[in-house]
N, C-alpha and C. Protein backbone atom coordinates (compact mmCIF):
# COMPACT_ATOMS: atom_id res chain seq x y z
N UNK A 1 109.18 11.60 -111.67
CA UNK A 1 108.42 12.83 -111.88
C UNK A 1 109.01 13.89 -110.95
N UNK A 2 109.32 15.01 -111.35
CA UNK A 2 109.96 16.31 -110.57
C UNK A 2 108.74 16.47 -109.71
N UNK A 3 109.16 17.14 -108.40
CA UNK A 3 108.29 17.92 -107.79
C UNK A 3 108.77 19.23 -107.84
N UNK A 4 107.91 20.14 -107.35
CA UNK A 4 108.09 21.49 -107.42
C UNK A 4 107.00 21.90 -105.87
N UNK A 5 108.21 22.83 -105.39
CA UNK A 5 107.50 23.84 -103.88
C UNK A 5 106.93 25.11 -104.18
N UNK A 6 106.81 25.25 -103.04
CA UNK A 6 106.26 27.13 -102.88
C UNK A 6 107.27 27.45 -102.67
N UNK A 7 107.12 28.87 -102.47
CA UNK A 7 108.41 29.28 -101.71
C UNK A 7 108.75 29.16 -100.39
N UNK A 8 107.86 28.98 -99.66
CA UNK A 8 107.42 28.53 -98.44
C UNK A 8 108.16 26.99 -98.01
N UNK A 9 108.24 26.03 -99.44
CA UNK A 9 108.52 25.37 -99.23
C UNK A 9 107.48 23.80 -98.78
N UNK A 10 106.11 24.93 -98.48
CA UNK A 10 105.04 23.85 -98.02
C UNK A 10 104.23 22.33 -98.46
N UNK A 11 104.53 23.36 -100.06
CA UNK A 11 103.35 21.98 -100.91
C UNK A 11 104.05 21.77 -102.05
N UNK A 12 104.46 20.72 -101.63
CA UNK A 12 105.14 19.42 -103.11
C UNK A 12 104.47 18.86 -103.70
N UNK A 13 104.18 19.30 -104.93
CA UNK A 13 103.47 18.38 -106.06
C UNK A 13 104.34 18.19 -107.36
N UNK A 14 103.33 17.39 -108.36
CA UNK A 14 104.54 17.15 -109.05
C UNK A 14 104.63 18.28 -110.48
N UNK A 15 105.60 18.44 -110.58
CA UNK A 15 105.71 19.46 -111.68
C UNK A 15 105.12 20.04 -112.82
N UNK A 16 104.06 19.35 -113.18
CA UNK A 16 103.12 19.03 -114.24
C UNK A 16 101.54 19.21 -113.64
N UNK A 17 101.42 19.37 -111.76
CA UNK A 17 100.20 19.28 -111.37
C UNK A 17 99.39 20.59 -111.44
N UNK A 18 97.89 20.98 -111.82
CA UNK A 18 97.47 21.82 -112.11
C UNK A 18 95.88 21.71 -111.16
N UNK A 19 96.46 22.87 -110.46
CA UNK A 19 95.46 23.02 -109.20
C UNK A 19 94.18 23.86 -109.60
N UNK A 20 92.78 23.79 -109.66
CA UNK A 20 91.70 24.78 -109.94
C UNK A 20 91.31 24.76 -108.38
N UNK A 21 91.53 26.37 -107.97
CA UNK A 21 90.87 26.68 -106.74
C UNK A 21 88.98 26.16 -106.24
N UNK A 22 88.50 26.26 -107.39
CA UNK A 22 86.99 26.00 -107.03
C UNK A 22 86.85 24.55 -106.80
N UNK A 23 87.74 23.39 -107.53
CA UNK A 23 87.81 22.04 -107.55
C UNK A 23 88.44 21.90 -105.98
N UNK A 24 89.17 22.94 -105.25
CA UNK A 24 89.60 22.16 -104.13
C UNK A 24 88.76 22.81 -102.88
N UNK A 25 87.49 23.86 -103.29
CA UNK A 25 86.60 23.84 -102.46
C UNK A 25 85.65 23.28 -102.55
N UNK A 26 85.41 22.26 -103.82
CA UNK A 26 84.17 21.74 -103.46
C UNK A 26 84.43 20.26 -103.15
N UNK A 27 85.80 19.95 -102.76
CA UNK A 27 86.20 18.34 -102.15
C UNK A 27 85.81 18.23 -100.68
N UNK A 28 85.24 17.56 -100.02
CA UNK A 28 84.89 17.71 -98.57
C UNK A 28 86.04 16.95 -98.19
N UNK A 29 86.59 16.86 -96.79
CA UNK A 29 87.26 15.73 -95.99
C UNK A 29 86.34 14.44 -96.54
N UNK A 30 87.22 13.22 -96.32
CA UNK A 30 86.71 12.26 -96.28
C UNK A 30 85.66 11.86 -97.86
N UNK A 31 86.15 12.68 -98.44
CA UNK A 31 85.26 12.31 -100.10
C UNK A 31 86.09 11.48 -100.90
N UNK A 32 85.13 10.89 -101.21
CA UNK A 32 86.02 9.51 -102.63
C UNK A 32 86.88 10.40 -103.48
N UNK A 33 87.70 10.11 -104.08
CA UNK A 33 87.82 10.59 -105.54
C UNK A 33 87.26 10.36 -106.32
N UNK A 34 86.58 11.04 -107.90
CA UNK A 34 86.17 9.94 -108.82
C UNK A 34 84.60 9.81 -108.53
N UNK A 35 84.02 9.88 -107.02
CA UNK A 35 82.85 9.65 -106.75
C UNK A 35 81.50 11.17 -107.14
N UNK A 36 80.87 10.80 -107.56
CA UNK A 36 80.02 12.31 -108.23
C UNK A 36 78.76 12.25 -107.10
N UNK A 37 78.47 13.28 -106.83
CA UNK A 37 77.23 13.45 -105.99
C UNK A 37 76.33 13.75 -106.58
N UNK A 38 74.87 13.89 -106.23
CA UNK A 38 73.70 14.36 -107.38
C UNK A 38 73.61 15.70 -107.52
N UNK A 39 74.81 16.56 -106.72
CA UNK A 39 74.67 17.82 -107.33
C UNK A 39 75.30 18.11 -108.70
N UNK A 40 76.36 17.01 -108.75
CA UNK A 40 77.66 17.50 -109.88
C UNK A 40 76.85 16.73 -110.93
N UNK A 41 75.51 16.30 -110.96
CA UNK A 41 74.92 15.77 -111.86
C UNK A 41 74.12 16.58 -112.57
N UNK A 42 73.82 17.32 -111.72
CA UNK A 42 73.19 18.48 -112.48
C UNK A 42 74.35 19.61 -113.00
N UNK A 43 74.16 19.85 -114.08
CA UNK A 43 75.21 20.91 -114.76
C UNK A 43 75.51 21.83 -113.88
N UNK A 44 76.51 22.02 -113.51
CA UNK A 44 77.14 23.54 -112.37
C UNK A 44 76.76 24.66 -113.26
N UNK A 45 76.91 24.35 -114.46
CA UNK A 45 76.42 25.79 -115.39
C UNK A 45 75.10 26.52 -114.55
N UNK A 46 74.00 25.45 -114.59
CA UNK A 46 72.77 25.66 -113.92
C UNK A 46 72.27 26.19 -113.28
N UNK A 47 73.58 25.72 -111.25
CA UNK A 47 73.24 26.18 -110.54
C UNK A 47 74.23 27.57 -110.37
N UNK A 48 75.12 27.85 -111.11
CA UNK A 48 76.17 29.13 -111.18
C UNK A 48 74.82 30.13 -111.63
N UNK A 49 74.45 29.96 -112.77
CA UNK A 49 73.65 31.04 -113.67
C UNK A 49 72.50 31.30 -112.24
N UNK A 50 71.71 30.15 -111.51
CA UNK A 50 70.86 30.07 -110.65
C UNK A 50 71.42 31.42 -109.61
N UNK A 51 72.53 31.11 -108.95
CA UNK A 51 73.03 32.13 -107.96
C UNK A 51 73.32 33.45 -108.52
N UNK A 52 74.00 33.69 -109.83
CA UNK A 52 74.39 34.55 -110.44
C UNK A 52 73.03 35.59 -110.60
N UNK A 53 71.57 34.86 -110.79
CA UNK A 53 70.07 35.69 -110.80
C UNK A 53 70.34 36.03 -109.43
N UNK A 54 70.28 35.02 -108.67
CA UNK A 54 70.00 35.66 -107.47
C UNK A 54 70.46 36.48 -106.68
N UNK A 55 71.85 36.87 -107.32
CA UNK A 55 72.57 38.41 -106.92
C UNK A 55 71.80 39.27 -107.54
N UNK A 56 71.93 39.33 -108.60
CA UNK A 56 71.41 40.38 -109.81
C UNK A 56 69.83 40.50 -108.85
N UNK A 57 68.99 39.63 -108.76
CA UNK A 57 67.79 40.03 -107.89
C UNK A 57 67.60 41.04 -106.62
N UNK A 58 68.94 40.41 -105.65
CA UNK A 58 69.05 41.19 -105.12
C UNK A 58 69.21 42.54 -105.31
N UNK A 59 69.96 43.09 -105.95
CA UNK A 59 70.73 44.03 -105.68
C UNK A 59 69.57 44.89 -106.45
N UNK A 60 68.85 44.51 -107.51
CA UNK A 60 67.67 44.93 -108.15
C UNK A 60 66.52 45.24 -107.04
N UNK A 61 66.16 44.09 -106.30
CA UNK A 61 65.07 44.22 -104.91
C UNK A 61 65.68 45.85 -103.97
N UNK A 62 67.06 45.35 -103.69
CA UNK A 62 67.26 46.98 -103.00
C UNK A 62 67.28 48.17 -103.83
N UNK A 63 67.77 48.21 -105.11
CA UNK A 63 67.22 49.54 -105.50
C UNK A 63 65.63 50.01 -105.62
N UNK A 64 65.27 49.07 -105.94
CA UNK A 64 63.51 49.68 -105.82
C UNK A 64 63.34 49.76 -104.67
N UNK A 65 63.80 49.14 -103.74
CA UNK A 65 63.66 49.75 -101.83
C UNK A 65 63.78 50.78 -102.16
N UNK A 66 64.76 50.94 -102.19
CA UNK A 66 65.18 52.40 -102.07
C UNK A 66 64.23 53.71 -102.90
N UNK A 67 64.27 52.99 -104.06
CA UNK A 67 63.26 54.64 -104.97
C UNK A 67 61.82 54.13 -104.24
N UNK A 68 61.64 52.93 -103.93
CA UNK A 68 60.11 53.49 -103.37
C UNK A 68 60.33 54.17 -101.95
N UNK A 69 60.94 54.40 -101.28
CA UNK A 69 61.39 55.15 -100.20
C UNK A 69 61.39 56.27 -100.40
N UNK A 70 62.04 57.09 -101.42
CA UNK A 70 62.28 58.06 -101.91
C UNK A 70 60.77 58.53 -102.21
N UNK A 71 60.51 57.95 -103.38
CA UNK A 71 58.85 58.10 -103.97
C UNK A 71 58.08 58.40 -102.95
N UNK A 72 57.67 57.78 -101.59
CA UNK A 72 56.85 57.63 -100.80
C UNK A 72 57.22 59.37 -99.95
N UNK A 73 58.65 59.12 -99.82
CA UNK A 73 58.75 60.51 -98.81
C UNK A 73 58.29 61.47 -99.71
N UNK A 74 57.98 62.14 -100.79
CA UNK A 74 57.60 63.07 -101.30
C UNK A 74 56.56 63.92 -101.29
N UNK A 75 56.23 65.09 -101.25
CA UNK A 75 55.20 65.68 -100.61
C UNK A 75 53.99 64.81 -101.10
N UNK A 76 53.33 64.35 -102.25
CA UNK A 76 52.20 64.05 -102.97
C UNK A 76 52.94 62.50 -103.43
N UNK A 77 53.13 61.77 -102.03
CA UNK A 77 53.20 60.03 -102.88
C UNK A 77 52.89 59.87 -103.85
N UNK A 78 53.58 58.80 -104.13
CA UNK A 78 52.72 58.03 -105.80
C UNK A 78 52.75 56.90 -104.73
N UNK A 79 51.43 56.09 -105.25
CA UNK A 79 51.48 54.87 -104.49
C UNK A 79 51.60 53.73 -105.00
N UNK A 80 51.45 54.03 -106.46
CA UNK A 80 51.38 52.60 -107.05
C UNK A 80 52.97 52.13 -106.76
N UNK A 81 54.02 53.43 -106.62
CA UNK A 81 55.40 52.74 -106.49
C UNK A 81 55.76 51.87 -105.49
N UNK A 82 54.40 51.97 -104.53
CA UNK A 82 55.41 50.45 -103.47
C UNK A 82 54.64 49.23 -103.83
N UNK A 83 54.58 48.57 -105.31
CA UNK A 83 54.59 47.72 -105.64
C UNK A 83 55.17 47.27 -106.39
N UNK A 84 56.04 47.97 -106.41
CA UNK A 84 57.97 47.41 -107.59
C UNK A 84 58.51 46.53 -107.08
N UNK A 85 58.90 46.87 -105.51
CA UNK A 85 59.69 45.82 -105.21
C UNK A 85 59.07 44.30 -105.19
N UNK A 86 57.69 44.20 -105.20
CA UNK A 86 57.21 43.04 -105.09
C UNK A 86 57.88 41.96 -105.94
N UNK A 87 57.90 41.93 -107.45
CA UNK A 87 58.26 41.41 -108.45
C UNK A 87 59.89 40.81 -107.91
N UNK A 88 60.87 41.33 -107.80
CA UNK A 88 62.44 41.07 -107.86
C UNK A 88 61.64 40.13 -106.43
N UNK A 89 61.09 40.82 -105.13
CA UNK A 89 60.90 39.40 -103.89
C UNK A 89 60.49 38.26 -104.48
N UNK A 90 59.43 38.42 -105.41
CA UNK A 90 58.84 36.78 -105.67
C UNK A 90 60.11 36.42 -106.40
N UNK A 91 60.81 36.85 -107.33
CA UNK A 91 61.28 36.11 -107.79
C UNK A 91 62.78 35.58 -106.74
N UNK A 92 63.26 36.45 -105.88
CA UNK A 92 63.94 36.24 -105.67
C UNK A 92 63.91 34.96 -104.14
N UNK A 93 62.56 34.71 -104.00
CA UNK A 93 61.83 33.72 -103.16
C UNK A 93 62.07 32.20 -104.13
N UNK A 94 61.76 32.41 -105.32
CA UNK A 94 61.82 31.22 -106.05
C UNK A 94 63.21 30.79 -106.19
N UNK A 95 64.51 31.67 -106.11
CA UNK A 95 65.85 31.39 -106.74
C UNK A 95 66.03 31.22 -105.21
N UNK A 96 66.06 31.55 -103.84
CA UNK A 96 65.92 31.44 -102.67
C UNK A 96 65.83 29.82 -102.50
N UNK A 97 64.66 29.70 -102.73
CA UNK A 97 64.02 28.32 -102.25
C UNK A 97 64.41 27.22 -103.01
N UNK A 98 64.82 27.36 -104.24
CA UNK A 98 66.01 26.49 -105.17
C UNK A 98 67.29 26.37 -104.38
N UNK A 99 67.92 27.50 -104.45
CA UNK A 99 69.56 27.03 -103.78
C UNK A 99 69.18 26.66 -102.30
N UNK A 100 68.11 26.88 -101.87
CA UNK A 100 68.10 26.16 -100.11
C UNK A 100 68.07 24.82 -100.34
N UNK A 101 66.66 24.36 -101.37
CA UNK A 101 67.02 22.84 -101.45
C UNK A 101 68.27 22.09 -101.73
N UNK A 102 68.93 22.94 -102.61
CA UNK A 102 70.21 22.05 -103.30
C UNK A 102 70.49 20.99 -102.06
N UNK A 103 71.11 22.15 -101.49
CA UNK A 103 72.34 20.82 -99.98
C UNK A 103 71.17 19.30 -99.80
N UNK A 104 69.72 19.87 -99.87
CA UNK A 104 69.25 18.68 -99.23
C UNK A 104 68.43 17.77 -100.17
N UNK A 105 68.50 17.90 -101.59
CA UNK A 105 68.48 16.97 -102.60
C UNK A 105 69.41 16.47 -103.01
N UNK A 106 70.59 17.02 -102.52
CA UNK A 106 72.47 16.01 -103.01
C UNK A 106 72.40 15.28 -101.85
N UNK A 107 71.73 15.57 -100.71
CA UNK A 107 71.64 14.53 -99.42
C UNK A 107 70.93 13.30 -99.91
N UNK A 108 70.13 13.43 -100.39
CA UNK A 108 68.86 12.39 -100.40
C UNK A 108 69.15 11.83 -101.29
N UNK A 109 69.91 12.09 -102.72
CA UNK A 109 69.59 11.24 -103.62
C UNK A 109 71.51 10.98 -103.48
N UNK A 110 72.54 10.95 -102.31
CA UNK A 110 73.64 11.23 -102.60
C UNK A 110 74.13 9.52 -102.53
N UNK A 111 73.21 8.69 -102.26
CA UNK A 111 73.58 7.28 -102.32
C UNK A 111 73.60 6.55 -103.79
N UNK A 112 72.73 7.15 -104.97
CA UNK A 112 72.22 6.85 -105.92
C UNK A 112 73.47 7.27 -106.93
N UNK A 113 73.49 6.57 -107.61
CA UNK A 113 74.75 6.77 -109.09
C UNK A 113 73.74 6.58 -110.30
N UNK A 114 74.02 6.89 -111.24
CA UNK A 114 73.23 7.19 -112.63
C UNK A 114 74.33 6.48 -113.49
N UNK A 115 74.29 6.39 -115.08
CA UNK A 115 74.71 5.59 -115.62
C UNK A 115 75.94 6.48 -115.85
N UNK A 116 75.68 7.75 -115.99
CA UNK A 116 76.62 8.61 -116.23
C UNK A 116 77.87 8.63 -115.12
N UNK A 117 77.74 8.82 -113.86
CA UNK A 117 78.41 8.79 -112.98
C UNK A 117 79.55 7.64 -113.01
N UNK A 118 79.10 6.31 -113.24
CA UNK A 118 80.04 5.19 -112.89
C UNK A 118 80.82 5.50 -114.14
């Protein structure tokens, strides 16, 4: 099998090898090959779309900061407007408190294999 370098010269693989950047950040030191954790059991689709809200939340939570800021400084407030941002916080408490658990439900259940896995 050919290998092929960088230009650098650094990394020899073999000519045919096809590297996905996200596959070589989510390998830890010291991980099996082949071995699945209970996160990769749950569809990555899942937790991608999961984080992907929780930008979009954000960035939604600070604009209503902001116009209720605006709203409020105005000679004759409106008041019902500082209750916009409430909505994007709760939700963004629930997508919050999901990706916090992740790390520590792939801990707990990371001994366990499913039928799928083996």
């Amino acid at each position: 099998m050919p290998l092929s370098s960088s230009r650098d010269g650094d990394a020899l693989l073999p000519s045919n090898a096809v590297i996905d950047v996200d596959d070589r950040l989510d390998v830890l030191p010291g991980a099996v090959p082949g071995l699945r954790s209970f996160s990769e059991e749950i569809p990555m689709n899942w937790n991608k779309r999961v984080r992907q809200v929780h930008r979009w939340l954000s960035i939604a939570f600070t604009v209503t900061v902001v116009a209720t800021t605006v709203a409020l400084l105005q000679k004759e407030p409106v008041i019902w407007v500082s209750y916009t941002p409430l909505l994007p916080l709760a939700l963004l408490l629930l997508t919050g408190l999901y990706l916090f658990a992740l790390p520590y439900a792939a801990k707990r259940n990371g001994g366990r294999r499913t039928a799928r896995a083996r």
